[in-house]
C-alpha atoms as a PDB file:
ATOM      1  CA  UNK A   1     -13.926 -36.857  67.701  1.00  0.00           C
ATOM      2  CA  UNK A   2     -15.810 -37.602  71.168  1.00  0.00           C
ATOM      3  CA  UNK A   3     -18.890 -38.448  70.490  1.00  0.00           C
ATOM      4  CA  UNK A   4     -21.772 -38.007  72.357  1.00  0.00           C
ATOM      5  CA  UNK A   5     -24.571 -40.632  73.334  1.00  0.00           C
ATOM      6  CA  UNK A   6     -26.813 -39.718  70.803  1.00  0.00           C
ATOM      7  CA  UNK A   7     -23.850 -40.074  68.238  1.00  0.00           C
ATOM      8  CA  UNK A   8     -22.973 -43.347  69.062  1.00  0.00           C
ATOM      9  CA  UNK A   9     -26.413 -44.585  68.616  1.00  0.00           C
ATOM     10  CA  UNK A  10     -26.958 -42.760  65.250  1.00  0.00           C
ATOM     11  CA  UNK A  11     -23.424 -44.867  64.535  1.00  0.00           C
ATOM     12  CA  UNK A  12     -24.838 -48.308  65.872  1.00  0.00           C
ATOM     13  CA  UNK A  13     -28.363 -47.808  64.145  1.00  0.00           C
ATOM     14  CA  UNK A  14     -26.440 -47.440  60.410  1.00  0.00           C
ATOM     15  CA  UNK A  15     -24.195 -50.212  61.271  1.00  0.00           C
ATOM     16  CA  UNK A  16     -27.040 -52.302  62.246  1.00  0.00           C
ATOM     17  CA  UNK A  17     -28.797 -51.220  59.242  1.00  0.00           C
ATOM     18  CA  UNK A  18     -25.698 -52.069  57.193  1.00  0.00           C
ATOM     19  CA  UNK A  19     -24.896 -55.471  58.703  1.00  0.00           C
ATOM     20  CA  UNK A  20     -28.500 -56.502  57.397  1.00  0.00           C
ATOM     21  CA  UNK A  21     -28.353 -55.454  54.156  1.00  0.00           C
ATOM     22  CA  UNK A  22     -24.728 -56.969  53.644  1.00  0.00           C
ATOM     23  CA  UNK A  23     -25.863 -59.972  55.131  1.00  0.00           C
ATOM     24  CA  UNK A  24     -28.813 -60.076  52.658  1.00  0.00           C
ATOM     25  CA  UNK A  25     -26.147 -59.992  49.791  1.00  0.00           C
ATOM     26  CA  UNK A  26     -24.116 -62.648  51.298  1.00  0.00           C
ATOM     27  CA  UNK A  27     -26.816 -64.578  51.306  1.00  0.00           C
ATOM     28  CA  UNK A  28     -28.247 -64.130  47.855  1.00  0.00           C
ATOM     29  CA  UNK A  29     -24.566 -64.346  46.620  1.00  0.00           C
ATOM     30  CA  UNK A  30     -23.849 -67.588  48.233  1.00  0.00           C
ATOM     31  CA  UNK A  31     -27.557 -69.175  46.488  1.00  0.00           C
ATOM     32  CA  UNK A  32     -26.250 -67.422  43.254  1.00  0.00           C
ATOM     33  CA  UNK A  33     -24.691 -70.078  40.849  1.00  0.00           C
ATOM     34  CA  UNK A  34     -21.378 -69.881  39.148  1.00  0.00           C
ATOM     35  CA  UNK A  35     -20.175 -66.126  41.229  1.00  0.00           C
ATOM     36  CA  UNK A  36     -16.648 -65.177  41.114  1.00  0.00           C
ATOM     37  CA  UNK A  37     -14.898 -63.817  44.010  1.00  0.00           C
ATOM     38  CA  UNK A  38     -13.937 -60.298  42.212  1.00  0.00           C
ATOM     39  CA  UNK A  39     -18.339 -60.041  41.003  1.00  0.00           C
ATOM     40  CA  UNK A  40     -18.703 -61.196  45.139  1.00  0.00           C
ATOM     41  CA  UNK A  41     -16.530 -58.641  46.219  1.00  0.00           C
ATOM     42  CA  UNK A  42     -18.003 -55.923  44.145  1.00  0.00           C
ATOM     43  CA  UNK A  43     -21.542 -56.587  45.041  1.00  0.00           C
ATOM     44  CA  UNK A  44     -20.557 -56.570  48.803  1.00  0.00           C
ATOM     45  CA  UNK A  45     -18.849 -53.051  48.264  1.00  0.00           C
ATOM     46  CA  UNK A  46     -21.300 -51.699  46.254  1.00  0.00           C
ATOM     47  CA  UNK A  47     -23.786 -52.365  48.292  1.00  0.00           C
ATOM     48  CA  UNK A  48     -21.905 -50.704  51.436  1.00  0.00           C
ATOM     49  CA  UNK A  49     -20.773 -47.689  48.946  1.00  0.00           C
ATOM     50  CA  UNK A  50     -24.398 -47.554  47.904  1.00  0.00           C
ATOM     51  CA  UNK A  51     -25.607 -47.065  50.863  1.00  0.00           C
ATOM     52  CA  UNK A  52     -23.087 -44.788  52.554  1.00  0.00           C
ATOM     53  CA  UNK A  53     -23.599 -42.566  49.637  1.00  0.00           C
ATOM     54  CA  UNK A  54     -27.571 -42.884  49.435  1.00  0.00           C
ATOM     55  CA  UNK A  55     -27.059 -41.663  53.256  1.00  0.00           C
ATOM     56  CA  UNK A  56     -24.683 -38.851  52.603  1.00  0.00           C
ATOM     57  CA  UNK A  57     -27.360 -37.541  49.707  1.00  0.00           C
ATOM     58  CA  UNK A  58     -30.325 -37.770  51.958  1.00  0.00           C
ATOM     59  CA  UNK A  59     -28.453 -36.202  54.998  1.00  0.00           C
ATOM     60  CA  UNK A  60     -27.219 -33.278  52.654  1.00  0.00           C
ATOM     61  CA  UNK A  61     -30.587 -33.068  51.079  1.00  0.00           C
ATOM     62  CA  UNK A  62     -32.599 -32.966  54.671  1.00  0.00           C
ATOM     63  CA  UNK A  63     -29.712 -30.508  55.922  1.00  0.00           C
ATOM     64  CA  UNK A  64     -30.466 -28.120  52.611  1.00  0.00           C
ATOM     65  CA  UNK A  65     -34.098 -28.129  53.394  1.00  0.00           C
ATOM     66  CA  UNK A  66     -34.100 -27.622  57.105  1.00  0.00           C
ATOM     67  CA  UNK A  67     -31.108 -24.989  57.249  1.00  0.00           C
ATOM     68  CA  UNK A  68     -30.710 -23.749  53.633  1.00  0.00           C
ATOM     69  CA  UNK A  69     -27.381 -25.152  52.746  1.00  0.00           C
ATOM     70  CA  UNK A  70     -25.448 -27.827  52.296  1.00  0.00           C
ATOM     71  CA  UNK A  71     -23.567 -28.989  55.508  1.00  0.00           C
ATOM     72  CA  UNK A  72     -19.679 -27.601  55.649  1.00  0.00           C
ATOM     73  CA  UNK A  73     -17.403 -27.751  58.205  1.00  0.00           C
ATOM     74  CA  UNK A  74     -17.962 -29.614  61.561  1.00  0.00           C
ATOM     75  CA  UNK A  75     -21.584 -30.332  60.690  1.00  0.00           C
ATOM     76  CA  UNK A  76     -20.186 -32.214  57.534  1.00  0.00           C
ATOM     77  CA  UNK A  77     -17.721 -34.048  59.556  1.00  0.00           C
ATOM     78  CA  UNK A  78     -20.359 -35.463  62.467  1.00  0.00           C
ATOM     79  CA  UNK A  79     -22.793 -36.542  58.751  1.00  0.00           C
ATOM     80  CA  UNK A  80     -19.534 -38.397  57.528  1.00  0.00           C
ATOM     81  CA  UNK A  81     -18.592 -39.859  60.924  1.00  0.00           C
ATOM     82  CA  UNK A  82     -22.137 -40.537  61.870  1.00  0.00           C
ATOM     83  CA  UNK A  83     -22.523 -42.860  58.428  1.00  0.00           C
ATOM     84  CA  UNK A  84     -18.961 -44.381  58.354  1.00  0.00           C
ATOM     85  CA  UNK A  85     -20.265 -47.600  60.256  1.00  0.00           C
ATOM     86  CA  UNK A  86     -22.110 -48.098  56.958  1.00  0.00           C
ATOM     87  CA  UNK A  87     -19.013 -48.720  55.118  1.00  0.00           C
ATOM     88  CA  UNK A  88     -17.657 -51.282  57.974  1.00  0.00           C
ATOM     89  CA  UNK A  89     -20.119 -53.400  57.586  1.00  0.00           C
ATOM     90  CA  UNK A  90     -18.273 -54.436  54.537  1.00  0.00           C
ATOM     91  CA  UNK A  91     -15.111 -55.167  55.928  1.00  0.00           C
ATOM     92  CA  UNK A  92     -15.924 -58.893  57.397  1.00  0.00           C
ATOM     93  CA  UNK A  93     -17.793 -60.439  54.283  1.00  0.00           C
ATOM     94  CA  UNK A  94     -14.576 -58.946  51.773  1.00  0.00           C
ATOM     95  CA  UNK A  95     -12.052 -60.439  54.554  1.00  0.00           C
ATOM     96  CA  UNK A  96     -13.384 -63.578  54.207  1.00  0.00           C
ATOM     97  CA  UNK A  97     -14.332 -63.549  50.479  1.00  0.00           C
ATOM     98  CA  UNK A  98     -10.431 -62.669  50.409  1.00  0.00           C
ATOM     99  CA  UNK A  99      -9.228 -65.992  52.198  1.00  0.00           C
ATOM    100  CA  UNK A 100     -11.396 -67.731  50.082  1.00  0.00           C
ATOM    101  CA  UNK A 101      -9.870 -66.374  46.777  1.00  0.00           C
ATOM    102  CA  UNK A 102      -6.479 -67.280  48.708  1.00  0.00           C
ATOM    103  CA  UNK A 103      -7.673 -70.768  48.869  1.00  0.00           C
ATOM    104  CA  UNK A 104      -8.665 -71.166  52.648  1.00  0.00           C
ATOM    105  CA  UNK A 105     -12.279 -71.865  51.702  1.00  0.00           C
ATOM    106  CA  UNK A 106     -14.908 -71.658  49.055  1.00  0.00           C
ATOM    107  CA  UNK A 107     -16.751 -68.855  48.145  1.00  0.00           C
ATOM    108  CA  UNK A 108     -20.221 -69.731  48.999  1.00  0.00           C
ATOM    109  CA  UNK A 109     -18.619 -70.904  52.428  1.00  0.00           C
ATOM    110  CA  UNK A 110     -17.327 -67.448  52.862  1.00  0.00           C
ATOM    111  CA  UNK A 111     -20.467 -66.144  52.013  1.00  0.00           C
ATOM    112  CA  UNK A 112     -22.503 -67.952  54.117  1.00  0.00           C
ATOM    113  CA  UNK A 113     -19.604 -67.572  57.625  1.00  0.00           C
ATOM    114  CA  UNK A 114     -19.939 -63.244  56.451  1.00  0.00           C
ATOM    115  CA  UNK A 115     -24.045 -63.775  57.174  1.00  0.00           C
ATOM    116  CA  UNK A 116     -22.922 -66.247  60.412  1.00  0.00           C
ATOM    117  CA  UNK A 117     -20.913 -63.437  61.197  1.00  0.00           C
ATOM    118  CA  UNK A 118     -23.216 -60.456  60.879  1.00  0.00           C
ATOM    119  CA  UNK A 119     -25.604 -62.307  62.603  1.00  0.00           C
ATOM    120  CA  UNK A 120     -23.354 -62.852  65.399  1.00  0.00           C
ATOM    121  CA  UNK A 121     -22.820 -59.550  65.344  1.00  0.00           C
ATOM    122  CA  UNK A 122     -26.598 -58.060  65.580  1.00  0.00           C
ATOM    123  CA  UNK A 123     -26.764 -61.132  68.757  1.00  0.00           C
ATOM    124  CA  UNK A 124     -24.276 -59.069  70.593  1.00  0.00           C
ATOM    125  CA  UNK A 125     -25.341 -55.622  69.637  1.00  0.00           C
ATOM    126  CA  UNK A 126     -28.544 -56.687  71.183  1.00  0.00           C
ATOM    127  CA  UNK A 127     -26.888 -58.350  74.086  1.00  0.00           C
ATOM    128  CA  UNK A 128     -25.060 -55.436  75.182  1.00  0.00           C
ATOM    129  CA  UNK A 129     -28.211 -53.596  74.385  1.00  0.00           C
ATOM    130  CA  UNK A 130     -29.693 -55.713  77.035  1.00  0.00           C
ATOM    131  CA  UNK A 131     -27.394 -55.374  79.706  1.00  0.00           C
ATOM    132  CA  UNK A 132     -27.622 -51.749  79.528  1.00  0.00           C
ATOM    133  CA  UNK A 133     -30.792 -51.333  80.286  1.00  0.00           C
ATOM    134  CA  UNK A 134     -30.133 -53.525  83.497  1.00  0.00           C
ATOM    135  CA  UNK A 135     -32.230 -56.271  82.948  1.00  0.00           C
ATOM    136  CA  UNK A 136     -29.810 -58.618  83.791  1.00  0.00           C
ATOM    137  CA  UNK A 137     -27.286 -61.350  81.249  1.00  0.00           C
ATOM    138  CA  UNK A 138     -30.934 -63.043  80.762  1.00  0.00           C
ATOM    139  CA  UNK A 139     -32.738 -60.477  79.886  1.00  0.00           C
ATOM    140  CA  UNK A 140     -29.735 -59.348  77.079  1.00  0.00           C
ATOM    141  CA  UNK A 141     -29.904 -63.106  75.832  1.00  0.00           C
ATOM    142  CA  UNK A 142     -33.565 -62.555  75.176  1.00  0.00           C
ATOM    143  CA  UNK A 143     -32.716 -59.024  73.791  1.00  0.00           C
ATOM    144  CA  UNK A 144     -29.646 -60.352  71.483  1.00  0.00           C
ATOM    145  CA  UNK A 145     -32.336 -63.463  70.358  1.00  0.00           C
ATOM    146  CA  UNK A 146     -35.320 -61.223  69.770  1.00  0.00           C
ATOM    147  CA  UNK A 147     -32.276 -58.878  67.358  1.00  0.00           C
ATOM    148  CA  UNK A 148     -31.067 -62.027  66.074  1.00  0.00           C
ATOM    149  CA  UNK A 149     -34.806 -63.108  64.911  1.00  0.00           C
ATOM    150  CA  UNK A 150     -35.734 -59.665  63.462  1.00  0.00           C
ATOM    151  CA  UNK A 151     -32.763 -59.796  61.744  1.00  0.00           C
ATOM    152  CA  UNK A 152     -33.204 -63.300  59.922  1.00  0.00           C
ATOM    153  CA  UNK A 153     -36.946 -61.851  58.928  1.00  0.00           C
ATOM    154  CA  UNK A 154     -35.581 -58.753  57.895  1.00  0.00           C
ATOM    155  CA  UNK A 155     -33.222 -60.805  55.426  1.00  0.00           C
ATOM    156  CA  UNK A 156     -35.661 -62.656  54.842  1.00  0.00           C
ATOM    157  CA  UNK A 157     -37.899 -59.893  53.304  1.00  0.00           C
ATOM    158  CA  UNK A 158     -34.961 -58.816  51.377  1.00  0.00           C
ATOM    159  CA  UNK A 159     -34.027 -62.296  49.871  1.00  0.00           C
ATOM    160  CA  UNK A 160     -37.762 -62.653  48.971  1.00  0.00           C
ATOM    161  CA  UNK A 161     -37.777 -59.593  47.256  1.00  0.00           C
ATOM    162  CA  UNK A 162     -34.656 -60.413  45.173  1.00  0.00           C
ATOM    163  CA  UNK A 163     -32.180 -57.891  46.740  1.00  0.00           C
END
């Protein structure tokens, strides 16, 4: 599928939305006391699943109400593709939650490099956010810092809250 501009960004919004959330569960896992890599690995999936299904319901839903149906065909397709990034942002934390059941590490220090990670991520998102709107490689290190600190308050929030 080629996707358009506005596609793409639909794509990196969810994934950015998704790298936070997983990143608040890698957190609160690696605090937790006495987890097990399989109850790690669940959570982390769950959460993804969750929320790639909570999107597909409220896409559906909005679609029902606006057009009066459910989305079929290549409208279906663009919803699924659009909120696939969603899913991704699993894919780091259970890699490394992996090599630590393998051995390579332990599981709170695979918890805590998946939220290193994520927020390395969200840095660079906002760093190539940065250079595209021409400001300069400055001007994206200020971008990727500001993402990088709305990121660690938006976790934050979410580890406050108990989620």
């Amino acid at each position: 599928m080629t996707a358009s501009p506005a596609i793409v960004a639909e794509r990196l919004k969810e994934r950015v939305y998704a790298t936070l959330t997983v990143m608040a569960v890698a957190l609160g896992l690696a605090q937790a006391e006495h987890q097990s890599h399989a109850r790690a690995a669940v959570a982390v999936l769950a959460t993804a699943l969750g929320l790639w299904l909570a999107t597909i319901v409220a896409d559906q839903q909005a679609h029902r109400v606006v057009y009066g149906s459910l989305a079929r065909g290549a409208e279906l397709r663009r919803l699924l593709f659009v909120s696939s990034p969603l899913l991704a942002a699993a894919v780091g934390p259970l890699v490394l939650i992996g090599l630590s059941a393998l051995g390579a590490m332990e599981l709170p220090t695979a918890l805590y490099s998946a939220a290193w990670l994520s927020a390395g991520s969200l840095f660079v998102w906002g760093c190539a956010a940065g250079l595209r709107m021409g400001g300069g490689r400055i001007a994206a290190v200020v971008v990727g810092l500001m993402d990088l600190a709305v990121g660690a308050v938006v976790v934050l929030v979410k580890l406050a809250a108990g989620h």
